[in-house]
PDB file of N, CA and C in Angstrom:
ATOM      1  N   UNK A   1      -7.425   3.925   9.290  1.00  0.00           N
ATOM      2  CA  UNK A   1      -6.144   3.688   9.932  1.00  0.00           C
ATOM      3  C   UNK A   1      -6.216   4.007  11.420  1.00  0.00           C
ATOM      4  N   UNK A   2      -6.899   4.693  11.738  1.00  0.00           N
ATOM      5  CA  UNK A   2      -6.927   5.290  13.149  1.00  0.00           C
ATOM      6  C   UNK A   2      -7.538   4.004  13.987  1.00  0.00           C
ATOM      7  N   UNK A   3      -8.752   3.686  13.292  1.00  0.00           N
ATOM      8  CA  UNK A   3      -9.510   2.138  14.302  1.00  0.00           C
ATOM      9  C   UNK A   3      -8.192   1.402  14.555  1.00  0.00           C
ATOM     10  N   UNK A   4      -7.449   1.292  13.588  1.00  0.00           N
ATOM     11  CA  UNK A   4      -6.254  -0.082  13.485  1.00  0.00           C
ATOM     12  C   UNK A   4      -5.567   0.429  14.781  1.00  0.00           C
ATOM     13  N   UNK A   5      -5.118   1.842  14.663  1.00  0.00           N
ATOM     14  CA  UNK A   5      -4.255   1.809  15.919  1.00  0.00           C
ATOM     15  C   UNK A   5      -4.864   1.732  17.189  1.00  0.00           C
ATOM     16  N   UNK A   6      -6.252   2.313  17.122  1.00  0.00           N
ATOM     17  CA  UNK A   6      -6.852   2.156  18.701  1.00  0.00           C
ATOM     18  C   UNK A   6      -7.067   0.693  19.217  1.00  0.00           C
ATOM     19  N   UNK A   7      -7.024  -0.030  17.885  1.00  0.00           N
ATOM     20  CA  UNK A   7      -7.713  -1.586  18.763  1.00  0.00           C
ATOM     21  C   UNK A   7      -5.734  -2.077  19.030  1.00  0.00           C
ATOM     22  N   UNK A   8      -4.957  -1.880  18.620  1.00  0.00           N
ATOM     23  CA  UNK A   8      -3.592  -2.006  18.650  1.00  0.00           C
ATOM     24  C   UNK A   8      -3.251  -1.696  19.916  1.00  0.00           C
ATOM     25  N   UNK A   9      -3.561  -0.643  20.544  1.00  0.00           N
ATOM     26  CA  UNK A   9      -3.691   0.330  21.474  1.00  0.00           C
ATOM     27  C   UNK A   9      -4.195  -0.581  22.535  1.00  0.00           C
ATOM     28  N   UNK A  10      -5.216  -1.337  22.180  1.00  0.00           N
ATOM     29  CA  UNK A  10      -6.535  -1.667  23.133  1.00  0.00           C
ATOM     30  C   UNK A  10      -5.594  -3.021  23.747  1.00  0.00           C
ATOM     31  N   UNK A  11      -5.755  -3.503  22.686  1.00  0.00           N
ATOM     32  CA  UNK A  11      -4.699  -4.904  22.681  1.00  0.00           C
ATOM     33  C   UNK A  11      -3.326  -4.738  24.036  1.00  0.00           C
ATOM     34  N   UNK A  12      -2.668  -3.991  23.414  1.00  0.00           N
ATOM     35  CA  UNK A  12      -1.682  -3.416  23.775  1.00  0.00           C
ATOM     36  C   UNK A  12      -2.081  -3.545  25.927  1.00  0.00           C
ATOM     37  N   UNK A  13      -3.111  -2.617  26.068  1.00  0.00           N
ATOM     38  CA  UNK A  13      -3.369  -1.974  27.353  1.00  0.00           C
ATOM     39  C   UNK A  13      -3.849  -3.545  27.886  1.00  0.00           C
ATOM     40  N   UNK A  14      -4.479  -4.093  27.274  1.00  0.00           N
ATOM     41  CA  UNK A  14      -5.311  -5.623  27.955  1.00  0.00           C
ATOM     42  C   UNK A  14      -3.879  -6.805  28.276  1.00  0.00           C
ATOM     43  N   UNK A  15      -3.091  -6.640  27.531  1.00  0.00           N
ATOM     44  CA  UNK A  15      -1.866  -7.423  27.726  1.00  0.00           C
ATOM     45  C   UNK A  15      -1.050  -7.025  28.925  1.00  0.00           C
ATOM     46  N   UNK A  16      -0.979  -5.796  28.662  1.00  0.00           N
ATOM     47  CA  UNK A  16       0.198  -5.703  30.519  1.00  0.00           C
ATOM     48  C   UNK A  16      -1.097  -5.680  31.522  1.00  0.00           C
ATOM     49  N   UNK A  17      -2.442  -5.435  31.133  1.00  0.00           N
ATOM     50  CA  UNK A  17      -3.412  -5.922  32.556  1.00  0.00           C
ATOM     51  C   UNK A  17      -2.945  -7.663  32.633  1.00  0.00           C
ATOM     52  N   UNK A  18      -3.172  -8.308  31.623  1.00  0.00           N
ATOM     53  CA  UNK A  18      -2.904  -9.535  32.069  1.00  0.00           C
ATOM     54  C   UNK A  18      -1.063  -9.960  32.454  1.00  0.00           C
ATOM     55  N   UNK A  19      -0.403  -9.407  31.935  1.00  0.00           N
ATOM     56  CA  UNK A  19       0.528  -9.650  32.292  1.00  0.00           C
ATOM     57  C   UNK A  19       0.748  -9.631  33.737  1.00  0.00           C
ATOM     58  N   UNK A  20       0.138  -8.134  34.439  1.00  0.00           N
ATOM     59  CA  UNK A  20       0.037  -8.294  36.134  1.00  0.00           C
ATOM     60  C   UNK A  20      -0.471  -9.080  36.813  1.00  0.00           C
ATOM     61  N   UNK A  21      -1.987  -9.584  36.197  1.00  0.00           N
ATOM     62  CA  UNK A  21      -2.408 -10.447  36.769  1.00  0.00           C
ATOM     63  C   UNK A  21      -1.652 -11.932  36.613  1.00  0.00           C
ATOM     64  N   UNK A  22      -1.139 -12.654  35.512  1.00  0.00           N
ATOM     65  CA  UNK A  22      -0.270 -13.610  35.394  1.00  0.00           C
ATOM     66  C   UNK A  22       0.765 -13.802  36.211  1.00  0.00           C
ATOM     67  N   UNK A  23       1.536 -12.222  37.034  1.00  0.00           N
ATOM     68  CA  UNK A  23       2.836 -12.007  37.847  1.00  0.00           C
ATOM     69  C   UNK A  23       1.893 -12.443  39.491  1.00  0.00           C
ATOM     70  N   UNK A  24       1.031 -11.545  39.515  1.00  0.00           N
ATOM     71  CA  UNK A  24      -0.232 -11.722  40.467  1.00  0.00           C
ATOM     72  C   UNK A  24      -0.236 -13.175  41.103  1.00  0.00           C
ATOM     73  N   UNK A  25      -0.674 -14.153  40.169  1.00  0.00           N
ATOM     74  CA  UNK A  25      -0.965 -15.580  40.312  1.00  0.00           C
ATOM     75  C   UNK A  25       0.223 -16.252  40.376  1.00  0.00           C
ATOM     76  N   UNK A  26       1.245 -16.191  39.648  1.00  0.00           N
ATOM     77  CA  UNK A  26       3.080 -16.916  39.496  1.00  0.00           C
ATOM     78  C   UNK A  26       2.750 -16.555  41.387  1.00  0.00           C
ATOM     79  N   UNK A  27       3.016 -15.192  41.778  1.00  0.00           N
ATOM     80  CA  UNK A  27       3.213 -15.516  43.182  1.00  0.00           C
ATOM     81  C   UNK A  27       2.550 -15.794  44.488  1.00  0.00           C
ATOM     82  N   UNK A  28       1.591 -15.709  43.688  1.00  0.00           N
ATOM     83  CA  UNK A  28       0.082 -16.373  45.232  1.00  0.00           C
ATOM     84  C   UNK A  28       0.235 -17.955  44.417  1.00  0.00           C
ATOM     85  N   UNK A  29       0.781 -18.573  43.746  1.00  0.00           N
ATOM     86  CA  UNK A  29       1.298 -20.365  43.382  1.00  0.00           C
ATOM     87  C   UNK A  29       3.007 -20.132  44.319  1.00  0.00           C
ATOM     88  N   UNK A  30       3.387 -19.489  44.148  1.00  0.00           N
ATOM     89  CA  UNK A  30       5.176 -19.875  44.902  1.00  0.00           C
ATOM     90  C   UNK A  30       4.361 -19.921  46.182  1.00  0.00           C
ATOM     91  N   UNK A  31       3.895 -18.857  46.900  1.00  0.00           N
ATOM     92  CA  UNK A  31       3.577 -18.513  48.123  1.00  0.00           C
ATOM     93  C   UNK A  31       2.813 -19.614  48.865  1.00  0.00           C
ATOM     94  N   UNK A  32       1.856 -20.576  48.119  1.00  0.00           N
ATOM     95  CA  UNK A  32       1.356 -20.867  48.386  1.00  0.00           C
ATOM     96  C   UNK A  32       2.059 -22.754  48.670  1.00  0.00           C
ATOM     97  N   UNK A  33       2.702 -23.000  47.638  1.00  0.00           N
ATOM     98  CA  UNK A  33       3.604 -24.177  47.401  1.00  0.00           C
ATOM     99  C   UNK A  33       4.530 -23.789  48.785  1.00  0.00           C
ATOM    100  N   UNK A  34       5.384 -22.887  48.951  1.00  0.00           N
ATOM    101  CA  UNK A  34       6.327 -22.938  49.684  1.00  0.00           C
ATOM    102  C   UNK A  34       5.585 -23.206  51.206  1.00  0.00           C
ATOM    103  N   UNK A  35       4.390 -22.321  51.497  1.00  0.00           N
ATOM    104  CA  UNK A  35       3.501 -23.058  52.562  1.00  0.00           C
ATOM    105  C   UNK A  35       3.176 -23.948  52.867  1.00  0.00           C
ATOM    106  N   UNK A  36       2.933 -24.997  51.758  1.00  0.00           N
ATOM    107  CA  UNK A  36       2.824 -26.425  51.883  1.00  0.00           C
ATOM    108  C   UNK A  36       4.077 -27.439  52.236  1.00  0.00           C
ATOM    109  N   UNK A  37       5.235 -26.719  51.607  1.00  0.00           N
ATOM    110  CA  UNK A  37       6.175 -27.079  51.901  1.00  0.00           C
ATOM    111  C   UNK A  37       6.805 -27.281  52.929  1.00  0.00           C
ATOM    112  N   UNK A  38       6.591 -25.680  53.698  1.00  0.00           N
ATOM    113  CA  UNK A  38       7.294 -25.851  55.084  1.00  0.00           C
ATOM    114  C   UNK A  38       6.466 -26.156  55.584  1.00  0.00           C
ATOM    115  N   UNK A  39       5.207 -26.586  55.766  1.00  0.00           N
ATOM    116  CA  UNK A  39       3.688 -27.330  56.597  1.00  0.00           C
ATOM    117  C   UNK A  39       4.323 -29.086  56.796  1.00  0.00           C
ATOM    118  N   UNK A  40       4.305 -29.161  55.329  1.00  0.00           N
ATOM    119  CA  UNK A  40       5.072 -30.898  55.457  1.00  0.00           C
ATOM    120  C   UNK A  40       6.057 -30.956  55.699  1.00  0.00           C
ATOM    121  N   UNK A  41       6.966 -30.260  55.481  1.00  0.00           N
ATOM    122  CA  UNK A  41       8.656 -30.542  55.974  1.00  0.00           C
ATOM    123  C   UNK A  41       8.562 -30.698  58.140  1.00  0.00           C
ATOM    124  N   UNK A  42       7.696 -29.545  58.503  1.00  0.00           N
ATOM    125  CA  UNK A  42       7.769 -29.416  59.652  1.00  0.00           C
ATOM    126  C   UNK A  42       6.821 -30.478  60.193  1.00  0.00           C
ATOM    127  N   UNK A  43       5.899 -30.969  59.630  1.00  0.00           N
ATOM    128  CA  UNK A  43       4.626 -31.533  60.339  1.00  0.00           C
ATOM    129  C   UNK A  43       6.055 -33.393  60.093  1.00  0.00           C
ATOM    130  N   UNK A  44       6.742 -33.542  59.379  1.00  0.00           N
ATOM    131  CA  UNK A  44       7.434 -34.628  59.090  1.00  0.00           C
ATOM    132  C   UNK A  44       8.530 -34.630  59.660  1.00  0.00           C
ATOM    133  N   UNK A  45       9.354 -33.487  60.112  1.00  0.00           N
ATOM    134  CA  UNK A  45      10.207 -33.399  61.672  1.00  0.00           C
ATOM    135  C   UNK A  45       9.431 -33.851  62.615  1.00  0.00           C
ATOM    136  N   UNK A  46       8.320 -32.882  63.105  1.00  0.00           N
ATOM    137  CA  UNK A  46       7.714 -33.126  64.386  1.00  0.00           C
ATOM    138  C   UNK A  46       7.525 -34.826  64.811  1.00  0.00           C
ATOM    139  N   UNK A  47       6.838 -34.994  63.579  1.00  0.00           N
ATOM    140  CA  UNK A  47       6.195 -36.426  64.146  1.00  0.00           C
ATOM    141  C   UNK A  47       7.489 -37.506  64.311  1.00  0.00           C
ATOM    142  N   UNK A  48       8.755 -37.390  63.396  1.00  0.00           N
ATOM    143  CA  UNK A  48       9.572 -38.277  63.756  1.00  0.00           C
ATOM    144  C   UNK A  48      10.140 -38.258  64.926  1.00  0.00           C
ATOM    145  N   UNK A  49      10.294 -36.892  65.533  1.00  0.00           N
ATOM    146  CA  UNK A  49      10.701 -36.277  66.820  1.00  0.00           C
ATOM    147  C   UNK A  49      10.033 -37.439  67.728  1.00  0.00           C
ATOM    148  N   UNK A  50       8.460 -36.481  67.520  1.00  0.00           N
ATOM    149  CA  UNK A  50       7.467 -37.551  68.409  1.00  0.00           C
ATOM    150  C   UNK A  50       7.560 -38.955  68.328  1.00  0.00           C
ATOM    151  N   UNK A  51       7.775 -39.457  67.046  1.00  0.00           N
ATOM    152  CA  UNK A  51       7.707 -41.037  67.584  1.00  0.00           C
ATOM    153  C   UNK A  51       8.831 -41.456  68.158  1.00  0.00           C
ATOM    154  N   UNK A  52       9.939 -40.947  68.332  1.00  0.00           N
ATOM    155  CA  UNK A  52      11.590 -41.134  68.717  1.00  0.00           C
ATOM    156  C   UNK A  52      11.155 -41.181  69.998  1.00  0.00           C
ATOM    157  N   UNK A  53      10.631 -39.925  70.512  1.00  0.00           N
ATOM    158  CA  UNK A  53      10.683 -40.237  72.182  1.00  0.00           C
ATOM    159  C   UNK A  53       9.524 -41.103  72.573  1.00  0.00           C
ATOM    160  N   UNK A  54       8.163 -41.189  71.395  1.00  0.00           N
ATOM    161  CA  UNK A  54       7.473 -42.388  72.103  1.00  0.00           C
ATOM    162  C   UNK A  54       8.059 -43.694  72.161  1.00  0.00           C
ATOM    163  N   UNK A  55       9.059 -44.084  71.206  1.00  0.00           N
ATOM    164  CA  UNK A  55       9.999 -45.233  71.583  1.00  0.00           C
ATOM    165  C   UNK A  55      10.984 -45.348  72.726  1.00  0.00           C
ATOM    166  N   UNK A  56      11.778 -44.277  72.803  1.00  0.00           N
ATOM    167  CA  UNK A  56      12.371 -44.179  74.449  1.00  0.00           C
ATOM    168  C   UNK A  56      11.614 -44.263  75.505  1.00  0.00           C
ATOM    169  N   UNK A  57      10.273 -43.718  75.524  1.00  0.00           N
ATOM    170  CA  UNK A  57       9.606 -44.204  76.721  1.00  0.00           C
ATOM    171  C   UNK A  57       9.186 -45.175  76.815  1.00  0.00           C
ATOM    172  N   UNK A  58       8.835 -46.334  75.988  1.00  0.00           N
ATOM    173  CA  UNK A  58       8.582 -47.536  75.615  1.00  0.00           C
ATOM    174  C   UNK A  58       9.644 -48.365  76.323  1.00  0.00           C
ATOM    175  N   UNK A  59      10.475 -48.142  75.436  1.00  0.00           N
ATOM    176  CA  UNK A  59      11.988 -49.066  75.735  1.00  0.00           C
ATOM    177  C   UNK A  59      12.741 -48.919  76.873  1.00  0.00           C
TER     178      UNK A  59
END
């Protein structure tokens, strides 16, 4: 009975390690998405910006 509880035990301790690491990764993926996000949101302002006034100087 005692093995049963130590590997229970064992189990037990390996699950909230992975559980941190699972919380770990959830937020280096948000962190990393939301970077991309505001990369393209801004890089897709800029350039419309930019082509707006390369048309006013054109025209």
């Amino acid at each position: 009975m005692r093995g049963e509880s130590e590997k229970i035990w064992e189990f037990g301790a390996k699950s909230e390690k992975n559980k941190g690491n699972l919380s770990y990764c959830i937020l280096l993926f948000l962190l990393t998405a939301t970077n991309k996000f505001i990369a393209y949101f801004c890089r897709h302002k800029f350039d419309n910006i930019h082509i707006k006034s390369t048309i006013r100087t054109f025209v």
